[in-house]
PDB file of N, CA and C in Angstrom:
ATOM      1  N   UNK A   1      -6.652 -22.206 -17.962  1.00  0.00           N
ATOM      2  CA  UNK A   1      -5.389 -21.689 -18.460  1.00  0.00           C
ATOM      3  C   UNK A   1      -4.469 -22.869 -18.738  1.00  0.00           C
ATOM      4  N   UNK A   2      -3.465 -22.683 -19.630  1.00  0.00           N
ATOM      5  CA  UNK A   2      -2.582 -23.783 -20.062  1.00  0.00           C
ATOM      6  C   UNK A   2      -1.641 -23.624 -19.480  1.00  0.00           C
ATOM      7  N   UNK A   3      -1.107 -24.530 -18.404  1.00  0.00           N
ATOM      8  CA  UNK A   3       0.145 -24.677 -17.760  1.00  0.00           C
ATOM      9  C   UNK A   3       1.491 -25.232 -18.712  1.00  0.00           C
ATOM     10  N   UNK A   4       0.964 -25.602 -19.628  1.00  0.00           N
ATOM     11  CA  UNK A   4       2.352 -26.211 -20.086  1.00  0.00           C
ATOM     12  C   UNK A   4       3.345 -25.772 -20.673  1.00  0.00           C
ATOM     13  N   UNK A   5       4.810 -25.488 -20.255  1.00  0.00           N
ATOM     14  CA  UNK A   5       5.677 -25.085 -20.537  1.00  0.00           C
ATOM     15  C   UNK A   5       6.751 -26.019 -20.472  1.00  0.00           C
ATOM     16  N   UNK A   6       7.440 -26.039 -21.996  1.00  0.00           N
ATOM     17  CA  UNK A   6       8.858 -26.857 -22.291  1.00  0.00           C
ATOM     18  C   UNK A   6       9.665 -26.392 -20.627  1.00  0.00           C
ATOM     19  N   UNK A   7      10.630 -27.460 -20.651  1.00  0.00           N
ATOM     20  CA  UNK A   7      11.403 -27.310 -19.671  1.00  0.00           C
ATOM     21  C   UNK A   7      12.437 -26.389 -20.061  1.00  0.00           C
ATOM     22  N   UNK A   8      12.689 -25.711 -19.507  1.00  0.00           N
ATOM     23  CA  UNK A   8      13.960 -24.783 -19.919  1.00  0.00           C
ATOM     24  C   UNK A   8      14.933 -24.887 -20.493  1.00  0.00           C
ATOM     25  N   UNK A   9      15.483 -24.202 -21.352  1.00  0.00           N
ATOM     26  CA  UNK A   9      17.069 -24.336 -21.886  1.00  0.00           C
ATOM     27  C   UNK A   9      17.673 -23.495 -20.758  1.00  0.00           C
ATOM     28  N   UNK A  10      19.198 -23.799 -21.049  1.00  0.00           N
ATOM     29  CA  UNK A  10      19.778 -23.532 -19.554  1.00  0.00           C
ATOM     30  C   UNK A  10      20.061 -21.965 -19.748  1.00  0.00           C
ATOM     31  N   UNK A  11      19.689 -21.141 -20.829  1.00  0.00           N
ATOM     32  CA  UNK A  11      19.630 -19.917 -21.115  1.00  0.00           C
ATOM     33  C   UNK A  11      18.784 -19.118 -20.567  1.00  0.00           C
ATOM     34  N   UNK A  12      17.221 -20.026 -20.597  1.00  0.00           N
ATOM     35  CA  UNK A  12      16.383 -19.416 -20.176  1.00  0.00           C
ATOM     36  C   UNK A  12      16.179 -19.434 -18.732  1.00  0.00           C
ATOM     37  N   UNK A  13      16.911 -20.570 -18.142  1.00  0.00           N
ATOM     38  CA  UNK A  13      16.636 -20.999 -16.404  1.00  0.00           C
ATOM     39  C   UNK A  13      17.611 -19.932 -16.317  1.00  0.00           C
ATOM     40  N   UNK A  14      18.764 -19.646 -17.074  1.00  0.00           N
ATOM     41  CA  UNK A  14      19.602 -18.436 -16.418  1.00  0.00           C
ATOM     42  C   UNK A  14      19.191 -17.347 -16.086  1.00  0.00           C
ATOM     43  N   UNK A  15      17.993 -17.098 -17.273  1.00  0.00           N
ATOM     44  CA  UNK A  15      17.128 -15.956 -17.554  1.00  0.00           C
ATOM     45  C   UNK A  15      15.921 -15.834 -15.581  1.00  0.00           C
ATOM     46  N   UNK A  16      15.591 -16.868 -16.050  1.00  0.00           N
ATOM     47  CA  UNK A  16      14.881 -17.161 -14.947  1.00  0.00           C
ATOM     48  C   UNK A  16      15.516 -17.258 -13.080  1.00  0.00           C
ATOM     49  N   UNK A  17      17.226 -17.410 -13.293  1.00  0.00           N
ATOM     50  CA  UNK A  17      17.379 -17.082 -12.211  1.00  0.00           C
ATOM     51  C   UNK A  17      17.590 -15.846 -11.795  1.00  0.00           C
ATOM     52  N   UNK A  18      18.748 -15.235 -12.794  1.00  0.00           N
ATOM     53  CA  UNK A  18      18.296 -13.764 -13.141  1.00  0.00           C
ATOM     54  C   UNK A  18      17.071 -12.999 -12.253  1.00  0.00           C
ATOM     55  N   UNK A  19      16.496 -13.350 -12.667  1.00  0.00           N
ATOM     56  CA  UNK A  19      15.447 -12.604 -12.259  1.00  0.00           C
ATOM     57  C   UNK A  19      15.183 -12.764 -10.455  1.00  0.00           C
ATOM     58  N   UNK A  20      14.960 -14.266 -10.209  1.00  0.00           N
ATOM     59  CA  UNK A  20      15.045 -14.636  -8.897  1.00  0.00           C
ATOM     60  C   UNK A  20      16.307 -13.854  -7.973  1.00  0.00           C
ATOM     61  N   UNK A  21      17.490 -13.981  -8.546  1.00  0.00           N
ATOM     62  CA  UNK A  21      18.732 -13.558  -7.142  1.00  0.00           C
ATOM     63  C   UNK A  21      18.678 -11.917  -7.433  1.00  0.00           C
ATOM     64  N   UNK A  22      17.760 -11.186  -8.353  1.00  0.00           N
ATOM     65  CA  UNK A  22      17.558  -9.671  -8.300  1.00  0.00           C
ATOM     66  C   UNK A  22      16.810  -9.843  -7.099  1.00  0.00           C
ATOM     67  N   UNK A  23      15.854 -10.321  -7.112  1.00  0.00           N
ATOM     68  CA  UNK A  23      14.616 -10.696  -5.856  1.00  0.00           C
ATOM     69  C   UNK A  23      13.413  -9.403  -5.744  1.00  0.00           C
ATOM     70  N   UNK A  24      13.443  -8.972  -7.048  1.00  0.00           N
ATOM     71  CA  UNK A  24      12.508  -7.285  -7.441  1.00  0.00           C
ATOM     72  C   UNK A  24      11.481  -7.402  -7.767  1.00  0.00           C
ATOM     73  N   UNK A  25      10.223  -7.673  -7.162  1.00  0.00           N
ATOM     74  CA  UNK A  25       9.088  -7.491  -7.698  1.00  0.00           C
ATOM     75  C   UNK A  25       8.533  -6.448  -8.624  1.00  0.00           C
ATOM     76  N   UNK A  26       8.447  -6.475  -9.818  1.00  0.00           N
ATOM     77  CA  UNK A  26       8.156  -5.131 -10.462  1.00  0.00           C
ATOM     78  C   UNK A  26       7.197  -4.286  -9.798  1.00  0.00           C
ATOM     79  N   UNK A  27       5.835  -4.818  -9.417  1.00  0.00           N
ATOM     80  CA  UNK A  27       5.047  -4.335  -8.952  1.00  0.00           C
ATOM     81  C   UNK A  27       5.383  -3.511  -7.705  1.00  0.00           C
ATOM     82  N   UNK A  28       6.144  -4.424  -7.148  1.00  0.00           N
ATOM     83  CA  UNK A  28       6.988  -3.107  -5.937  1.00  0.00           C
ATOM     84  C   UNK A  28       7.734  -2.194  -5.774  1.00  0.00           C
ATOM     85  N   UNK A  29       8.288  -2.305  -6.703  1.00  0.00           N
ATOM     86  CA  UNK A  29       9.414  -0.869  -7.921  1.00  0.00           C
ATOM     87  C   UNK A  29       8.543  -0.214  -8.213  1.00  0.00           C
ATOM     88  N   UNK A  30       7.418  -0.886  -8.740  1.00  0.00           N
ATOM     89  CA  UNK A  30       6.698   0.715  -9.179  1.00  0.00           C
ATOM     90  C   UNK A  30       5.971   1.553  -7.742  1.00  0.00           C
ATOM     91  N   UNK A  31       5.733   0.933  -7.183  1.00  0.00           N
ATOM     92  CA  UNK A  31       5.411   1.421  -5.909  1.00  0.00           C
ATOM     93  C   UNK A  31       6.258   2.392  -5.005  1.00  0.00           C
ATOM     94  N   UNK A  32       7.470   1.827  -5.498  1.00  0.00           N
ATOM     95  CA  UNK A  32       8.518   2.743  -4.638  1.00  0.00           C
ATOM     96  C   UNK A  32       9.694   1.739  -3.571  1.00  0.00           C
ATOM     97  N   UNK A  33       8.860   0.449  -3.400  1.00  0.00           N
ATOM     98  CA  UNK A  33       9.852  -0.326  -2.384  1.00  0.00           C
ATOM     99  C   UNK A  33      10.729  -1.059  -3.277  1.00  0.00           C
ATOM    100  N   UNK A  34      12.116  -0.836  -2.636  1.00  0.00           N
ATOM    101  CA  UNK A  34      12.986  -1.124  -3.282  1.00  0.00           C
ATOM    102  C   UNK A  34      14.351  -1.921  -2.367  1.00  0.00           C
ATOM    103  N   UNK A  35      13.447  -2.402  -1.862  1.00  0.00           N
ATOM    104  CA  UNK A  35      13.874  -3.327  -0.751  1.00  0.00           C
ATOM    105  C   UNK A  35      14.026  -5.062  -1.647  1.00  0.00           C
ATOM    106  N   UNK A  36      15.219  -5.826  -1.918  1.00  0.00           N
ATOM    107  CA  UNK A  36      15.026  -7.077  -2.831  1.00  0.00           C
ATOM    108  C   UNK A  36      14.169  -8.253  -1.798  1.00  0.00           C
ATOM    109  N   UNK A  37      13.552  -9.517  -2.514  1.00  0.00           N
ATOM    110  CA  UNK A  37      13.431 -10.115  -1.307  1.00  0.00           C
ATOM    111  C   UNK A  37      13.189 -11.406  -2.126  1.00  0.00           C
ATOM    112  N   UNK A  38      12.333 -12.265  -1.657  1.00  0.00           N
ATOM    113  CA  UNK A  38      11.809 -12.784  -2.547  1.00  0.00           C
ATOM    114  C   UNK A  38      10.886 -13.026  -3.916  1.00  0.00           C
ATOM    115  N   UNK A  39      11.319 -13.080  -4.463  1.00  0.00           N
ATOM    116  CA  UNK A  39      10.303 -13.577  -5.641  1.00  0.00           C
ATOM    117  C   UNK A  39       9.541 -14.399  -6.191  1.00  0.00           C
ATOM    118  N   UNK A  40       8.681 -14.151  -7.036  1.00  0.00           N
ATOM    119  CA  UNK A  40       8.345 -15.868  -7.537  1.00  0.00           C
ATOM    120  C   UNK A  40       8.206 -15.790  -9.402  1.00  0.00           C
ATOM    121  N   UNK A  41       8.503 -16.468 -10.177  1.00  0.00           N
ATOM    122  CA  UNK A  41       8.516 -15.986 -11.348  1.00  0.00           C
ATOM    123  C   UNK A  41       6.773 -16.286 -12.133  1.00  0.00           C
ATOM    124  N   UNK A  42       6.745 -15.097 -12.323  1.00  0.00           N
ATOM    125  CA  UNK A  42       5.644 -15.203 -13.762  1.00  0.00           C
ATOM    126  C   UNK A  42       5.265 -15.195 -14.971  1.00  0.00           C
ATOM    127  N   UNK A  43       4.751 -16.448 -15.447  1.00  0.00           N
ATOM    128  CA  UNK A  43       5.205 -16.351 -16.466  1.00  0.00           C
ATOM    129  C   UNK A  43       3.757 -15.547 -17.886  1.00  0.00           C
ATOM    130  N   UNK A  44       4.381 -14.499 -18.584  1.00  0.00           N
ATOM    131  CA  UNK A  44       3.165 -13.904 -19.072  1.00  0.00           C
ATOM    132  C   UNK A  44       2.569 -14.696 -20.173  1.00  0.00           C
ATOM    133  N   UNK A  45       1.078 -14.040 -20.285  1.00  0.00           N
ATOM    134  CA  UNK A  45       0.758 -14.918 -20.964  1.00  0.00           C
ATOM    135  C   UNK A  45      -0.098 -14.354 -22.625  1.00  0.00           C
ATOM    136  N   UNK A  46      -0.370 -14.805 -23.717  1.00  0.00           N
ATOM    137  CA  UNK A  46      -0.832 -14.390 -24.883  1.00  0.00           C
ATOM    138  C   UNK A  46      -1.946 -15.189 -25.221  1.00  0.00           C
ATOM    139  N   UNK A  47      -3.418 -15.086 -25.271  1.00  0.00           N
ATOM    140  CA  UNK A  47      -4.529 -16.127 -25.402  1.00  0.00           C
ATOM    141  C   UNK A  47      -4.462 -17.165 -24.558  1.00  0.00           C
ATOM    142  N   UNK A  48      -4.539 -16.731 -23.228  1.00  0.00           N
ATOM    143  CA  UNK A  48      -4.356 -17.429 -22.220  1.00  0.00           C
ATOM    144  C   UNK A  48      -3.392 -18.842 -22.097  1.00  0.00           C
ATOM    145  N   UNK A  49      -1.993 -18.463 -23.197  1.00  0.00           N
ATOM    146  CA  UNK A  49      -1.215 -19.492 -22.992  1.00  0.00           C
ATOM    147  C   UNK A  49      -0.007 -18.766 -22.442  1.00  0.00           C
ATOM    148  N   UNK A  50       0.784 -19.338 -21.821  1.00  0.00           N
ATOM    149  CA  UNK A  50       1.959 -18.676 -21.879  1.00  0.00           C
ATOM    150  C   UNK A  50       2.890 -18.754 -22.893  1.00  0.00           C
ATOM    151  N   UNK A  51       3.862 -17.602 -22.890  1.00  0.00           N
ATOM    152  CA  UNK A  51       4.269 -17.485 -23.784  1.00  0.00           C
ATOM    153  C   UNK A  51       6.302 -17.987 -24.126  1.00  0.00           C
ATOM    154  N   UNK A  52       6.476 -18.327 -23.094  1.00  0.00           N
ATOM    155  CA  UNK A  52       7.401 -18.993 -22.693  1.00  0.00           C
ATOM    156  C   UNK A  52       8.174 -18.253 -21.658  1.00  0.00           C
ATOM    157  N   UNK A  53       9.319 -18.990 -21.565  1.00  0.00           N
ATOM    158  CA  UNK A  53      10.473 -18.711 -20.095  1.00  0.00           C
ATOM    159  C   UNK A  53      11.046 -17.406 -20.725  1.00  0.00           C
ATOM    160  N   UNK A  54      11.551 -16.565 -21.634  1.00  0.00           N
ATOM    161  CA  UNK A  54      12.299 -15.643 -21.276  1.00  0.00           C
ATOM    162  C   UNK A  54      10.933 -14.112 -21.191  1.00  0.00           C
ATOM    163  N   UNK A  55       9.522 -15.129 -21.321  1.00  0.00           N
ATOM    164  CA  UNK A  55       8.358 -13.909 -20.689  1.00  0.00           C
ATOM    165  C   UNK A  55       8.458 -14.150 -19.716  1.00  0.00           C
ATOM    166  N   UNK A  56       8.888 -13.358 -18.831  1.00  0.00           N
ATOM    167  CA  UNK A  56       8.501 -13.797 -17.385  1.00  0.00           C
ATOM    168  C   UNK A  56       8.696 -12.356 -16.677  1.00  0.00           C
ATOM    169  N   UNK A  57       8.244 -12.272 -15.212  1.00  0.00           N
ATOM    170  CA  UNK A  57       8.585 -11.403 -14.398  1.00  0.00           C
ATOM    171  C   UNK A  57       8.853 -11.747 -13.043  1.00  0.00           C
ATOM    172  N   UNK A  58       9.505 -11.061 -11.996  1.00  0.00           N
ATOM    173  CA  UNK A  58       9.351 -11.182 -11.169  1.00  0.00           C
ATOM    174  C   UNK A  58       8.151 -10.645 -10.029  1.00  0.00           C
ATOM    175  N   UNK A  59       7.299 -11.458  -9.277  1.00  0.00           N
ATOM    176  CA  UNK A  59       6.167 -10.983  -8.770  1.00  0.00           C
ATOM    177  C   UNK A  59       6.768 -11.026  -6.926  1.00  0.00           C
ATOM    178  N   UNK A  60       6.086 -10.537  -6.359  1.00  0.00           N
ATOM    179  CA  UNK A  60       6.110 -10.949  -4.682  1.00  0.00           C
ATOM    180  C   UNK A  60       5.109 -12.007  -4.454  1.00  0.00           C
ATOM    181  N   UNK A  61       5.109 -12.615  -3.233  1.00  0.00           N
ATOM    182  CA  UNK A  61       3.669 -13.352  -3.137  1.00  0.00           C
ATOM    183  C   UNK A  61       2.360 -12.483  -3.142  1.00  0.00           C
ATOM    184  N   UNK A  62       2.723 -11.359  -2.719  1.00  0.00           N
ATOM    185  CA  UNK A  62       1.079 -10.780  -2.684  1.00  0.00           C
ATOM    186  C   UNK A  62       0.965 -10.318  -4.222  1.00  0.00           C
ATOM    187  N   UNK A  63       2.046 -10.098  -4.973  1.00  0.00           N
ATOM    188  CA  UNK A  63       1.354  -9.359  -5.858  1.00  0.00           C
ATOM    189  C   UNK A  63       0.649 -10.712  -6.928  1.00  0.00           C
ATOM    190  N   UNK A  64       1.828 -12.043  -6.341  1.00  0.00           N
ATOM    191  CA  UNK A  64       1.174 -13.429  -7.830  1.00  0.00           C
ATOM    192  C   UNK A  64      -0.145 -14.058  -7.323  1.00  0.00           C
ATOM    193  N   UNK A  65       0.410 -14.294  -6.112  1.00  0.00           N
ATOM    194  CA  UNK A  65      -0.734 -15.078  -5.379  1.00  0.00           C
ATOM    195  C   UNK A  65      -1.487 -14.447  -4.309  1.00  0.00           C
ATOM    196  N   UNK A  66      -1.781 -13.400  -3.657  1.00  0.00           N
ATOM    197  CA  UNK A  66      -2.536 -12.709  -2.996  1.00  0.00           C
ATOM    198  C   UNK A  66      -1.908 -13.131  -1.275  1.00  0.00           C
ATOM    199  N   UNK A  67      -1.173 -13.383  -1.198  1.00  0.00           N
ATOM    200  CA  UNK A  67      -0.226 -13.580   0.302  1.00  0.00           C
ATOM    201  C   UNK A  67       0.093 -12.266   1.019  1.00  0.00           C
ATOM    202  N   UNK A  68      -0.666 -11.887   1.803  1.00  0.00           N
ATOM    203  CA  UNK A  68      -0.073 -10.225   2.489  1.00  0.00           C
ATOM    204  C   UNK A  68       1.303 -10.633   3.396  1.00  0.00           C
ATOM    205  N   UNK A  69       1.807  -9.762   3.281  1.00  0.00           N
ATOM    206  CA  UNK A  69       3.597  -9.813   3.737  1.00  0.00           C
ATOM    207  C   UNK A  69       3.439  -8.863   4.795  1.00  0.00           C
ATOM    208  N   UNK A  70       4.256  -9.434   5.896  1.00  0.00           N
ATOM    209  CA  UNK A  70       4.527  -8.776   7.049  1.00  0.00           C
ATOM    210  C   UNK A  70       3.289  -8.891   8.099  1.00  0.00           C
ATOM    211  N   UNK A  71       2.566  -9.957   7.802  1.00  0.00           N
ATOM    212  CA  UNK A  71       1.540 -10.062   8.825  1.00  0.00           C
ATOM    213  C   UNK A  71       0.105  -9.264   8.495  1.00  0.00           C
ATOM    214  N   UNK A  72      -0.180  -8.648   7.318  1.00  0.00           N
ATOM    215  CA  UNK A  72      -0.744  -8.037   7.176  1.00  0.00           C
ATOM    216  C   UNK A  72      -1.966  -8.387   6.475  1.00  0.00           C
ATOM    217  N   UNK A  73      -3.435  -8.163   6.912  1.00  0.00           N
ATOM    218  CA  UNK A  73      -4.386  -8.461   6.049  1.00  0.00           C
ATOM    219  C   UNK A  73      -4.818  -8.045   4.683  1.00  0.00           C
ATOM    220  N   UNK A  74      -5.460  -8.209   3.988  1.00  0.00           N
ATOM    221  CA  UNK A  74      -6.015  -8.252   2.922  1.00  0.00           C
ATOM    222  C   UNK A  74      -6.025  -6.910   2.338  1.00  0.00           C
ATOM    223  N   UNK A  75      -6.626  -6.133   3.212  1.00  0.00           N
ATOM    224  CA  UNK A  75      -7.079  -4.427   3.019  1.00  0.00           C
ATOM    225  C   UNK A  75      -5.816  -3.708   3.005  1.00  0.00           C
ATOM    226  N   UNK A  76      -4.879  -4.293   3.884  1.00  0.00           N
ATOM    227  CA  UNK A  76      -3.530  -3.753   4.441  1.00  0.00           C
ATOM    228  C   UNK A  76      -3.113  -3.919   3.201  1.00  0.00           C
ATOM    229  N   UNK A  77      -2.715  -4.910   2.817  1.00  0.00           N
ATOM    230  CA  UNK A  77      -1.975  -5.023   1.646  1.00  0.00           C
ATOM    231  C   UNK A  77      -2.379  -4.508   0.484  1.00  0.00           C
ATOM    232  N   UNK A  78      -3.733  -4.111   0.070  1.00  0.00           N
ATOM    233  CA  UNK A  78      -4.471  -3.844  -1.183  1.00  0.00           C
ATOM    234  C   UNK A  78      -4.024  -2.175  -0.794  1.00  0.00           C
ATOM    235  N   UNK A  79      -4.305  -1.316   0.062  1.00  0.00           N
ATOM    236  CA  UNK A  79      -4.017  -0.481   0.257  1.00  0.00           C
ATOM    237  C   UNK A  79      -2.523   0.282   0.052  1.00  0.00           C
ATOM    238  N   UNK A  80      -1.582  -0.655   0.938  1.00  0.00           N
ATOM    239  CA  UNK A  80      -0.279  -0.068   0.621  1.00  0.00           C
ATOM    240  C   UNK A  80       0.734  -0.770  -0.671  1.00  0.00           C
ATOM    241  N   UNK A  81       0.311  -1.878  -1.370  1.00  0.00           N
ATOM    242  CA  UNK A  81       0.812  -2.064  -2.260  1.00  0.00           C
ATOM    243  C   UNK A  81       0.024  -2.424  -3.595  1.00  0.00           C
ATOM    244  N   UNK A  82      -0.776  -2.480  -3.564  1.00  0.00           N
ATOM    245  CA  UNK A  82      -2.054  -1.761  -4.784  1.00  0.00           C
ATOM    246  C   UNK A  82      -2.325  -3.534  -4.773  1.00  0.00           C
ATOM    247  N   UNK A  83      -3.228  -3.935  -6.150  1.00  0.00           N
ATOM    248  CA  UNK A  83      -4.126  -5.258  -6.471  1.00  0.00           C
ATOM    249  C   UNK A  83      -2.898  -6.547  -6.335  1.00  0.00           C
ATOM    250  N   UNK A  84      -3.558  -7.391  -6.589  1.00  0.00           N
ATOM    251  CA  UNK A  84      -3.229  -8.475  -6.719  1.00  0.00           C
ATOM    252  C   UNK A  84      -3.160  -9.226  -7.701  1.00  0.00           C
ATOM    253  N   UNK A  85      -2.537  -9.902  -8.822  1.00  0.00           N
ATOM    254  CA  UNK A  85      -2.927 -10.733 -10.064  1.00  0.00           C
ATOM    255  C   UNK A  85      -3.794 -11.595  -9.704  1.00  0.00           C
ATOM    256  N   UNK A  86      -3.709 -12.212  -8.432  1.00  0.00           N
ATOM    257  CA  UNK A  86      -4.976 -13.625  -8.200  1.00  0.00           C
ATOM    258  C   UNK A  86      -5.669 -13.042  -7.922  1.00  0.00           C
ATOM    259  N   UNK A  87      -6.170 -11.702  -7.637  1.00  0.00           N
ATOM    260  CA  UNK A  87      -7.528 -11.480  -7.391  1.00  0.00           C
ATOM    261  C   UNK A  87      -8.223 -10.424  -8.339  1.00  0.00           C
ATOM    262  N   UNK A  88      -7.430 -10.682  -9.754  1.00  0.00           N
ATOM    263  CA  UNK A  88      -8.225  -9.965 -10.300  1.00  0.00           C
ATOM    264  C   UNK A  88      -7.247  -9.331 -11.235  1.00  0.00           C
ATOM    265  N   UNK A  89      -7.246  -9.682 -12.745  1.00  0.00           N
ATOM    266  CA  UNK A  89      -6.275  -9.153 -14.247  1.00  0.00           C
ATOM    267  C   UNK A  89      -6.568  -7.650 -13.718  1.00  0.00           C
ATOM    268  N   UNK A  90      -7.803  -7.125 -14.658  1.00  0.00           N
ATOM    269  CA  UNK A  90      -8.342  -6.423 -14.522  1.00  0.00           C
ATOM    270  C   UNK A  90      -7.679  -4.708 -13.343  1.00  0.00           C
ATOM    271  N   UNK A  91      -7.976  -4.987 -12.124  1.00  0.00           N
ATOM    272  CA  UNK A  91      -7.442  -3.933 -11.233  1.00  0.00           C
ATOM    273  C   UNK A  91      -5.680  -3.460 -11.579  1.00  0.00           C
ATOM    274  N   UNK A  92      -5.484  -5.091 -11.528  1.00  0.00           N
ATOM    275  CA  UNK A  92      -3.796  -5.258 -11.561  1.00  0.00           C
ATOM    276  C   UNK A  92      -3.590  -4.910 -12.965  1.00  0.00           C
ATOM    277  N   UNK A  93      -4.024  -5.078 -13.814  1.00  0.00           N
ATOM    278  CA  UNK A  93      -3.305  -4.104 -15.314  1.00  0.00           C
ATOM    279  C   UNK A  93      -3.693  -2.193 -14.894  1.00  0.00           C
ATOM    280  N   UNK A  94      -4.443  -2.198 -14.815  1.00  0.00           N
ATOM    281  CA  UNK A  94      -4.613  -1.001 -14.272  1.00  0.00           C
ATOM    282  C   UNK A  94      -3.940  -0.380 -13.382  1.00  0.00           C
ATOM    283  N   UNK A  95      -3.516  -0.454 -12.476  1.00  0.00           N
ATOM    284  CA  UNK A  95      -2.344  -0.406 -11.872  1.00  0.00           C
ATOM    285  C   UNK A  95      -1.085  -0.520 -11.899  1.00  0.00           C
ATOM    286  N   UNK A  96      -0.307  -1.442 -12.652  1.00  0.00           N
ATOM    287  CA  UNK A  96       0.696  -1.792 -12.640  1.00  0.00           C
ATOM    288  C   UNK A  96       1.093  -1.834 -14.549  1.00  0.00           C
ATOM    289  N   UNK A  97       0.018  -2.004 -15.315  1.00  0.00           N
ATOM    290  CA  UNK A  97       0.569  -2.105 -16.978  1.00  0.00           C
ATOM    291  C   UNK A  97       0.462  -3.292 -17.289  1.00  0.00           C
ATOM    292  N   UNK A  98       0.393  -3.456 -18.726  1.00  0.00           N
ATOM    293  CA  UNK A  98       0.262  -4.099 -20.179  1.00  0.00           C
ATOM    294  C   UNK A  98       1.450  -5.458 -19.400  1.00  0.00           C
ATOM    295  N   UNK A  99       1.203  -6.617 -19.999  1.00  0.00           N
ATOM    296  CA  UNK A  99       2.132  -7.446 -20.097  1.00  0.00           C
ATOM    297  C   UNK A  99       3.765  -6.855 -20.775  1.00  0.00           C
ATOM    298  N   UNK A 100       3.273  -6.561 -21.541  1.00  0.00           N
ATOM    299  CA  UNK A 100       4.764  -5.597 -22.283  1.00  0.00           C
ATOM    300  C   UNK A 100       5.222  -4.627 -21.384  1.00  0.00           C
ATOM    301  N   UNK A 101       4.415  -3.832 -20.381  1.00  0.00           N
ATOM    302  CA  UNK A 101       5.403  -3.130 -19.585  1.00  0.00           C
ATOM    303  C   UNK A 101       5.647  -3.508 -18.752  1.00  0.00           C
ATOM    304  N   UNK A 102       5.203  -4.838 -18.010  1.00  0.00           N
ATOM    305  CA  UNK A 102       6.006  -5.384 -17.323  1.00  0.00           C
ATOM    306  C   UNK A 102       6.802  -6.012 -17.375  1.00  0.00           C
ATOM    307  N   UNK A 103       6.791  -6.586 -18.759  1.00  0.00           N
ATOM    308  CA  UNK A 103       8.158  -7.312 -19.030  1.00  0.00           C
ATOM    309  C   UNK A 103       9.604  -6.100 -19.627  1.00  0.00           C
ATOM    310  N   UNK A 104       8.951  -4.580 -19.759  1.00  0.00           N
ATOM    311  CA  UNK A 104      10.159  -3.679 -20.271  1.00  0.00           C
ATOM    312  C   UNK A 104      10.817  -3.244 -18.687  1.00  0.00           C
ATOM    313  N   UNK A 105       9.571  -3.428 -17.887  1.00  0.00           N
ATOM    314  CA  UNK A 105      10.650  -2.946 -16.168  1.00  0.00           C
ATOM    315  C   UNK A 105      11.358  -4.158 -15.889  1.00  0.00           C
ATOM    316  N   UNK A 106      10.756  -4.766 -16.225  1.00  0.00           N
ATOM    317  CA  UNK A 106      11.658  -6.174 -15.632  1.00  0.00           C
ATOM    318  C   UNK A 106      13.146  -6.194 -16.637  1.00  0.00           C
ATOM    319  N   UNK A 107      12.841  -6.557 -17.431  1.00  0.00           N
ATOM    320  CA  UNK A 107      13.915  -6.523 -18.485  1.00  0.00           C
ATOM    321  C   UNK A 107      15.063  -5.746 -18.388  1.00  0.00           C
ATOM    322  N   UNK A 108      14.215  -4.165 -17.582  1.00  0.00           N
ATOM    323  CA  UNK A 108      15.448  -2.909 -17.299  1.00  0.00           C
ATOM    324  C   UNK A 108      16.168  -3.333 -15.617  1.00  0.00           C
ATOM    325  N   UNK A 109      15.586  -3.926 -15.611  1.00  0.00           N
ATOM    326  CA  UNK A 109      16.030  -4.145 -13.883  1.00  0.00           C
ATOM    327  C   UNK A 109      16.855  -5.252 -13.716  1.00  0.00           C
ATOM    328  N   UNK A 110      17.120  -5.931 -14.995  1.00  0.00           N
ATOM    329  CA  UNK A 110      18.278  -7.170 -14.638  1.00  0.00           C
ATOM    330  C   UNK A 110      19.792  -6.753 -15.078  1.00  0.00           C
ATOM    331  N   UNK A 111      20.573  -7.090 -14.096  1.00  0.00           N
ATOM    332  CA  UNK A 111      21.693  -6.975 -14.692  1.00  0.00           C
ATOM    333  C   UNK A 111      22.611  -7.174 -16.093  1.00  0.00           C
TER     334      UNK A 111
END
């Protein structure tokens, strides 16, 4: 995958904090928890490039990087908050939607 992304205009880091001090994982909105917390931003991608800073979403660690929250193992977490992006596109579009609908919840969820 291609990591490289221009450094931000200060529009888009706004964009990008935006998203961070909401602290909303989409994936957890759709779930129902609606508790803010941390985030981490993701950035989507089109032919496995990304597509720049104002694609982005907000993820949790379990949902970007597969980190179970609250002490919880693997199963725990797959169970009560559905797939993971690192472990798999595939489950996690299925679950959660299209790059485009995650960027239309996200999009609806910023101030």
């Amino acid at each position: 995958m291609n990591h490289s992304t221009t450094t931000p205009t200060k529009a888009e880091r706004a964009h990008m904090d935006r998203i961070k001090d909401r602290g909303v994982c989409v994936c957890c909105w759709q779930r129902g928890y609606r508790i803010a917390g941390l985030v981490e931003i993701h950035h989507l991608l089109s032919g496995n490039k990304r597509r720049g800073h104002l694609f982005t979403v907000g993820l949790c660690a379990w949902h970007h990087r597969a980190l179970p929250p609250f002490g919880w193992g693997d199963a725990e977490a797959l169970e009560e908050l559905g797939p993971s992006l690192a472990k798999g596109s595939k489950p996690f579009r299925a679950a959660f939607g299209t790059d485009a609908e995650l960027l239309e919840i996200q999009n609806g969820l910023l101030p």
